[in-house]
PDB file of N, CA and C in Angstrom:
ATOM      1  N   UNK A   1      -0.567 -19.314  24.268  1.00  0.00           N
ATOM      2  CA  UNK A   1       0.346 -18.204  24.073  1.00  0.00           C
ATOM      3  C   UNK A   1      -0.139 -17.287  22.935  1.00  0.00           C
ATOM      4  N   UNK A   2      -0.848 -17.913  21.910  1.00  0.00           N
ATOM      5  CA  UNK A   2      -0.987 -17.241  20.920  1.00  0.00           C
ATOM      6  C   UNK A   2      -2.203 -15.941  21.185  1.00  0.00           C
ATOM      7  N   UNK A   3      -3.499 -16.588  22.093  1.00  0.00           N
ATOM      8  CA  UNK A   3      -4.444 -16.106  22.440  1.00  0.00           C
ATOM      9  C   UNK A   3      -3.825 -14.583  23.364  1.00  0.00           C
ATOM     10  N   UNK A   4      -2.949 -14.888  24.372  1.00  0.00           N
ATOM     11  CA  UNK A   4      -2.339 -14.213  24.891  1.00  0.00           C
ATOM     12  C   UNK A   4      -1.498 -13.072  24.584  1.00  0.00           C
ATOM     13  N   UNK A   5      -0.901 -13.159  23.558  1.00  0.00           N
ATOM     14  CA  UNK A   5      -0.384 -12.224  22.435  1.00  0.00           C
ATOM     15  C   UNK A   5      -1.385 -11.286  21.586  1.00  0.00           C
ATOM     16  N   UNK A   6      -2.640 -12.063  21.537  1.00  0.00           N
ATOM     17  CA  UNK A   6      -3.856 -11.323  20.597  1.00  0.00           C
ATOM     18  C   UNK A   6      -4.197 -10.318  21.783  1.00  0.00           C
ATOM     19  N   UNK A   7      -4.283 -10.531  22.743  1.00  0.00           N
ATOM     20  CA  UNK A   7      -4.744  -9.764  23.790  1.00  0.00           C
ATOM     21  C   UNK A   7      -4.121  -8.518  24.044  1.00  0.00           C
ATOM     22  N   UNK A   8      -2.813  -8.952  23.997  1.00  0.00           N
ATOM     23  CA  UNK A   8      -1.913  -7.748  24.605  1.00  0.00           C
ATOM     24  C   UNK A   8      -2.192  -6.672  23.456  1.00  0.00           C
ATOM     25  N   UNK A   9      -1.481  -7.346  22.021  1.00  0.00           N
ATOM     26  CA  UNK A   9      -1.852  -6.487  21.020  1.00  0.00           C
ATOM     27  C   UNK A   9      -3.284  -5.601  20.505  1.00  0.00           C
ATOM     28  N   UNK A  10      -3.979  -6.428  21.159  1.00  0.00           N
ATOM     29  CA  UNK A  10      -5.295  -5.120  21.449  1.00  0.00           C
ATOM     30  C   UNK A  10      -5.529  -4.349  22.156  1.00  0.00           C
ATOM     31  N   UNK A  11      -4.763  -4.770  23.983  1.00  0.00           N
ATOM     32  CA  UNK A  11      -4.760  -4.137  24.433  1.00  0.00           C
ATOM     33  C   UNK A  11      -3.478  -2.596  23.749  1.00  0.00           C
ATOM     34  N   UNK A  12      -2.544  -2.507  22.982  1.00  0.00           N
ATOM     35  CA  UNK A  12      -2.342  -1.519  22.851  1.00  0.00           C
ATOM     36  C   UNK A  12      -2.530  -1.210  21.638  1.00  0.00           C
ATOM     37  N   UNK A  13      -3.244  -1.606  20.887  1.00  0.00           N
ATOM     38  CA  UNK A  13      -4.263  -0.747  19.967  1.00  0.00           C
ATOM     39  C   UNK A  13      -4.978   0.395  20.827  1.00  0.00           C
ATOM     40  N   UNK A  14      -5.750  -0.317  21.733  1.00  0.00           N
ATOM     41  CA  UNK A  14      -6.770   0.234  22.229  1.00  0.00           C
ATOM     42  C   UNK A  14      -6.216   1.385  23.268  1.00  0.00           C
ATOM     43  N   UNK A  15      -4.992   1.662  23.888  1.00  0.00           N
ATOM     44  CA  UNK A  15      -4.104   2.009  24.732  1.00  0.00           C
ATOM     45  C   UNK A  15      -3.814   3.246  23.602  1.00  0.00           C
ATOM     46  N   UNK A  16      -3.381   2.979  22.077  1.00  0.00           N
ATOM     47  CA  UNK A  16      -2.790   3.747  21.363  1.00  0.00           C
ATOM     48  C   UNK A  16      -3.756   4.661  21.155  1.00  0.00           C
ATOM     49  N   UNK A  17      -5.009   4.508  21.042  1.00  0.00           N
ATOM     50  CA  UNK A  17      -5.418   5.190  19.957  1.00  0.00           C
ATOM     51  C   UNK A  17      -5.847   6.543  20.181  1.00  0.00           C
ATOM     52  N   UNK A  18      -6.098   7.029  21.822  1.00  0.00           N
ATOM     53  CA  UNK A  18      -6.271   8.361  22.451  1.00  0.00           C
ATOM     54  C   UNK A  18      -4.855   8.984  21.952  1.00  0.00           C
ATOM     55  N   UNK A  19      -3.821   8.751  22.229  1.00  0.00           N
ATOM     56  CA  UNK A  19      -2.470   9.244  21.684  1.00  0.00           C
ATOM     57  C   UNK A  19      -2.332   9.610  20.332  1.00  0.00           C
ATOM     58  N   UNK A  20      -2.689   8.381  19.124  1.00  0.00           N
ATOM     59  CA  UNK A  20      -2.800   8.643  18.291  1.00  0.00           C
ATOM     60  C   UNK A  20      -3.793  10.094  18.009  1.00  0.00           C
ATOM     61  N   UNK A  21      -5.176  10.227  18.279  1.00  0.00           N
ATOM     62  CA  UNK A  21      -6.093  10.701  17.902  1.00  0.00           C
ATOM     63  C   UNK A  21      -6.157  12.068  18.467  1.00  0.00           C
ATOM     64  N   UNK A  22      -5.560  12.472  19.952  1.00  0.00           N
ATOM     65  CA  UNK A  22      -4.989  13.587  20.306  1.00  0.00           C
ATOM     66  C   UNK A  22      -4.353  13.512  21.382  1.00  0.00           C
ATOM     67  N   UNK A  23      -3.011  13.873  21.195  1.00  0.00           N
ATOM     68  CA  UNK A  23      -2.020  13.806  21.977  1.00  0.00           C
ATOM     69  C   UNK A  23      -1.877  14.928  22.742  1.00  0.00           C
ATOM     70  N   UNK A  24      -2.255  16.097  22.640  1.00  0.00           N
ATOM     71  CA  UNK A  24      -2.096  17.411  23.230  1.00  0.00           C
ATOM     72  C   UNK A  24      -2.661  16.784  24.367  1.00  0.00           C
ATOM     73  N   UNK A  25      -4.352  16.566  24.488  1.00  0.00           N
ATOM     74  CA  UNK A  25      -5.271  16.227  24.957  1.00  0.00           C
ATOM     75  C   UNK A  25      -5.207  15.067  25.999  1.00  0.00           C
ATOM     76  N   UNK A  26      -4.343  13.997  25.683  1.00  0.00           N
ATOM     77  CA  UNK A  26      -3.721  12.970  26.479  1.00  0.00           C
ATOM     78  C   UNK A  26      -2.752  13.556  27.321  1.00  0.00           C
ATOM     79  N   UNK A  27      -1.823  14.529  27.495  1.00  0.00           N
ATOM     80  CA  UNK A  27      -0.929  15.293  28.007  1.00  0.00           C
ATOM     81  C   UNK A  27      -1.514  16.095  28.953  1.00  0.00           C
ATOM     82  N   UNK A  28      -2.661  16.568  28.775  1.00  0.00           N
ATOM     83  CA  UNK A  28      -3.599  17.293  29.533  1.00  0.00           C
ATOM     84  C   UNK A  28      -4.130  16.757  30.930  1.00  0.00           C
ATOM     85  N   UNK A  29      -4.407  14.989  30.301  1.00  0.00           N
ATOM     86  CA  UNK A  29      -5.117  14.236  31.022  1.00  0.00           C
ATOM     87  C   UNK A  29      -3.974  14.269  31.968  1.00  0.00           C
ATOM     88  N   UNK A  30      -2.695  13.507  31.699  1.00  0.00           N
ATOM     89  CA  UNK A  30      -1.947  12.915  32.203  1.00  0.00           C
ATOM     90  C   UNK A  30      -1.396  13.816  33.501  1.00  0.00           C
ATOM     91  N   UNK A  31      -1.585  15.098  33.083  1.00  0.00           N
ATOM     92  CA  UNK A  31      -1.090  16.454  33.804  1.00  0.00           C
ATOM     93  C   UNK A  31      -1.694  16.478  35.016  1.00  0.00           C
ATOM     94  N   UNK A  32      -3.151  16.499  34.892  1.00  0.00           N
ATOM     95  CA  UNK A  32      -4.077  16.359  36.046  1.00  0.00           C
ATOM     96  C   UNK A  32      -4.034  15.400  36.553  1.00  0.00           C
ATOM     97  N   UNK A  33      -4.129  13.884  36.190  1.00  0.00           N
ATOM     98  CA  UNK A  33      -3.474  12.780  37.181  1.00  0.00           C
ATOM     99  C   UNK A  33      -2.435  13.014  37.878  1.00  0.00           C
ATOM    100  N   UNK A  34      -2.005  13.280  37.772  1.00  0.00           N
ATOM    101  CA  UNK A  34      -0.708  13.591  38.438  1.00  0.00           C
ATOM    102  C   UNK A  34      -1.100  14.398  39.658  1.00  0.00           C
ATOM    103  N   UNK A  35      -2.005  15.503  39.580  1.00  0.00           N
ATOM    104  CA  UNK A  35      -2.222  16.345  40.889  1.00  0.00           C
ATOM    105  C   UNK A  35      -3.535  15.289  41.857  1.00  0.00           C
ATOM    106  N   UNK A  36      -3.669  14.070  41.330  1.00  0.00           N
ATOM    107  CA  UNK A  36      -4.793  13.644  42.406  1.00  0.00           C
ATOM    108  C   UNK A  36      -4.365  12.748  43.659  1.00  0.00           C
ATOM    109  N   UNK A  37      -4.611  13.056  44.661  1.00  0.00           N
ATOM    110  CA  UNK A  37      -4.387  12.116  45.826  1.00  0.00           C
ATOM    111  C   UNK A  37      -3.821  10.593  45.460  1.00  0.00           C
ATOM    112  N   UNK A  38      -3.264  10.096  46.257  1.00  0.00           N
ATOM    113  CA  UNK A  38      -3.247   8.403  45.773  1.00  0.00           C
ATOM    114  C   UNK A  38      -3.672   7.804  46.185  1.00  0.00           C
ATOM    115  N   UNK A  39      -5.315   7.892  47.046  1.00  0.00           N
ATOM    116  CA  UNK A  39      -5.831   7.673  47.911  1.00  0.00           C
ATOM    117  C   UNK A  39      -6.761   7.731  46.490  1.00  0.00           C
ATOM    118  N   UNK A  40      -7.074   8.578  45.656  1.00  0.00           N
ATOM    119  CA  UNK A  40      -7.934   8.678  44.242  1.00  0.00           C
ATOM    120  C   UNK A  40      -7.166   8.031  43.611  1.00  0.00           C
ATOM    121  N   UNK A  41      -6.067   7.612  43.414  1.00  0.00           N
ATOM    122  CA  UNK A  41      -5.324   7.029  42.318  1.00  0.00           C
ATOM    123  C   UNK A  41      -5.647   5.682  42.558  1.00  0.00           C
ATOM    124  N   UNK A  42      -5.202   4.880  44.247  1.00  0.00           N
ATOM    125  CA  UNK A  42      -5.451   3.622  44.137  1.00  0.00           C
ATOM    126  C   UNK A  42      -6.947   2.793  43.781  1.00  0.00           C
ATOM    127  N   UNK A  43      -7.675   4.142  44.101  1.00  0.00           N
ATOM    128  CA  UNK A  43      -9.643   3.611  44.179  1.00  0.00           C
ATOM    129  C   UNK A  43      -9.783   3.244  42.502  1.00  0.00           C
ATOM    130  N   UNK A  44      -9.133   4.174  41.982  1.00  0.00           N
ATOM    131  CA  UNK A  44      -9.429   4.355  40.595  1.00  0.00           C
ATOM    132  C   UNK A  44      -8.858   3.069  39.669  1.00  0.00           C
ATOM    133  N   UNK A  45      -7.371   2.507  40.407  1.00  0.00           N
ATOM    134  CA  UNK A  45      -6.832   1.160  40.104  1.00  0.00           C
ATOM    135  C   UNK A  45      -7.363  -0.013  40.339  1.00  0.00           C
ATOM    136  N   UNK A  46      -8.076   0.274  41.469  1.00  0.00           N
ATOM    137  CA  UNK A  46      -9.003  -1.197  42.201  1.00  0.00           C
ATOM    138  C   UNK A  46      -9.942  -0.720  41.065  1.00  0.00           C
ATOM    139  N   UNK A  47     -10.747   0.170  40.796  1.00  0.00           N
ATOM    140  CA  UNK A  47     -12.403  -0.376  40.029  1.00  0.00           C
ATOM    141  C   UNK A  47     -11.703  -0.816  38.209  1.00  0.00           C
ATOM    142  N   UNK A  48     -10.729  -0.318  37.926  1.00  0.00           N
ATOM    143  CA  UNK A  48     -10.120  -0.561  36.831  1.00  0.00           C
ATOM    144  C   UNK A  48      -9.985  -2.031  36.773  1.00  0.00           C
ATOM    145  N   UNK A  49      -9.197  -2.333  37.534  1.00  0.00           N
ATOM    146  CA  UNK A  49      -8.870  -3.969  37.573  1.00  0.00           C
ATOM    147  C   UNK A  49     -10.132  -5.061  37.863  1.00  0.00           C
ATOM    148  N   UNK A  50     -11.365  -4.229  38.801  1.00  0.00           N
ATOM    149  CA  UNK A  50     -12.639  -5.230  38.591  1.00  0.00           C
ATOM    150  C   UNK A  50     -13.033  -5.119  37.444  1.00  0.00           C
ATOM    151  N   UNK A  51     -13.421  -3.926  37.090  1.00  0.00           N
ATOM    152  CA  UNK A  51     -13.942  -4.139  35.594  1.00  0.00           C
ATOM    153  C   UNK A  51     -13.658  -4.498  34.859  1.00  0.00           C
ATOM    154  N   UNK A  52     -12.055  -4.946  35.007  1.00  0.00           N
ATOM    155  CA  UNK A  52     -11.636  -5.701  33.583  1.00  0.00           C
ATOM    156  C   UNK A  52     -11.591  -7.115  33.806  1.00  0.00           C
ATOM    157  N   UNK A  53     -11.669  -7.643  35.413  1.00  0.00           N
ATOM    158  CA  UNK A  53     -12.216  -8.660  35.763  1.00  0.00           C
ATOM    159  C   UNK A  53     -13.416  -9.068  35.229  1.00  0.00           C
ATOM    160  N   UNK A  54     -13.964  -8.033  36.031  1.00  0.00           N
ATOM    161  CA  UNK A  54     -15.810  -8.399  35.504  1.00  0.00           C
ATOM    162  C   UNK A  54     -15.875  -8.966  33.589  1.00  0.00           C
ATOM    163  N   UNK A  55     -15.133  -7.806  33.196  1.00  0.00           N
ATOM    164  CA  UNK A  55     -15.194  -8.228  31.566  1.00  0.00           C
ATOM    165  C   UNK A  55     -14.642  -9.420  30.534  1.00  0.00           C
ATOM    166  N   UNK A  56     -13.882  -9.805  31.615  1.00  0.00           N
ATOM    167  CA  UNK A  56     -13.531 -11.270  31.349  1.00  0.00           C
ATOM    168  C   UNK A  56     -13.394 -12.597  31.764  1.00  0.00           C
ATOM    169  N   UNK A  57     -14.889 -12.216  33.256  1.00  0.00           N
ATOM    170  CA  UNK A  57     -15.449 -13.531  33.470  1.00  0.00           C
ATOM    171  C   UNK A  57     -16.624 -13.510  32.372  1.00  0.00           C
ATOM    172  N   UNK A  58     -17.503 -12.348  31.956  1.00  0.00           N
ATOM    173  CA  UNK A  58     -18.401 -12.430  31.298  1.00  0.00           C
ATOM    174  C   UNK A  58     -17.948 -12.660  29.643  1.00  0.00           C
ATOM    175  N   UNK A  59     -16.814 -12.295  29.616  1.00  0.00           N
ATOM    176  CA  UNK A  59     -16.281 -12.691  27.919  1.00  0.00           C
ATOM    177  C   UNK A  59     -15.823 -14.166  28.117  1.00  0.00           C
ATOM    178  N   UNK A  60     -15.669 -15.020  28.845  1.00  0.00           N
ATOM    179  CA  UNK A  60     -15.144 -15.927  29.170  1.00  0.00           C
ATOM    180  C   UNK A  60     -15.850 -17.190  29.281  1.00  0.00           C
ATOM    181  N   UNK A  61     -17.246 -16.409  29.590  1.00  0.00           N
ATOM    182  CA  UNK A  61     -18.687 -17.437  30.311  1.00  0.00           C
ATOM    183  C   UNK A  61     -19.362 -18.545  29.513  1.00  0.00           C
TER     184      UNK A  61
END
């Protein structure tokens, strides 16, 4: 549990810190997601989720 908690909390460090660092700019992003197919949205969710697969069979190994 504890390991599990370290995780999350990095994960939103790492989540925070575009927001933190420019928020206009994150708003921008977020704007244009919004106009892309979800046909681009789901492709973009599948390679997201391998790669973070991939990154934690190899952090794991």
């Amino acid at each position: 549990m504890k390991f599990f908690l370290a995780v999350l909390g990095t994960v939103l460090i790492i989540e925070g810190i575009p927001w933190f660092l420019s928020p206009r700019g994150m708003k921008k992003m977020y704007i244009s997601i919004f106009a892309l197919p979800d046909g681009q949205l789901r492709t973009l969710g599948l390679v997201s989720m391998l790669a973070g697969l991939l990154i934690v069979y190899v952090a794991t190994r």
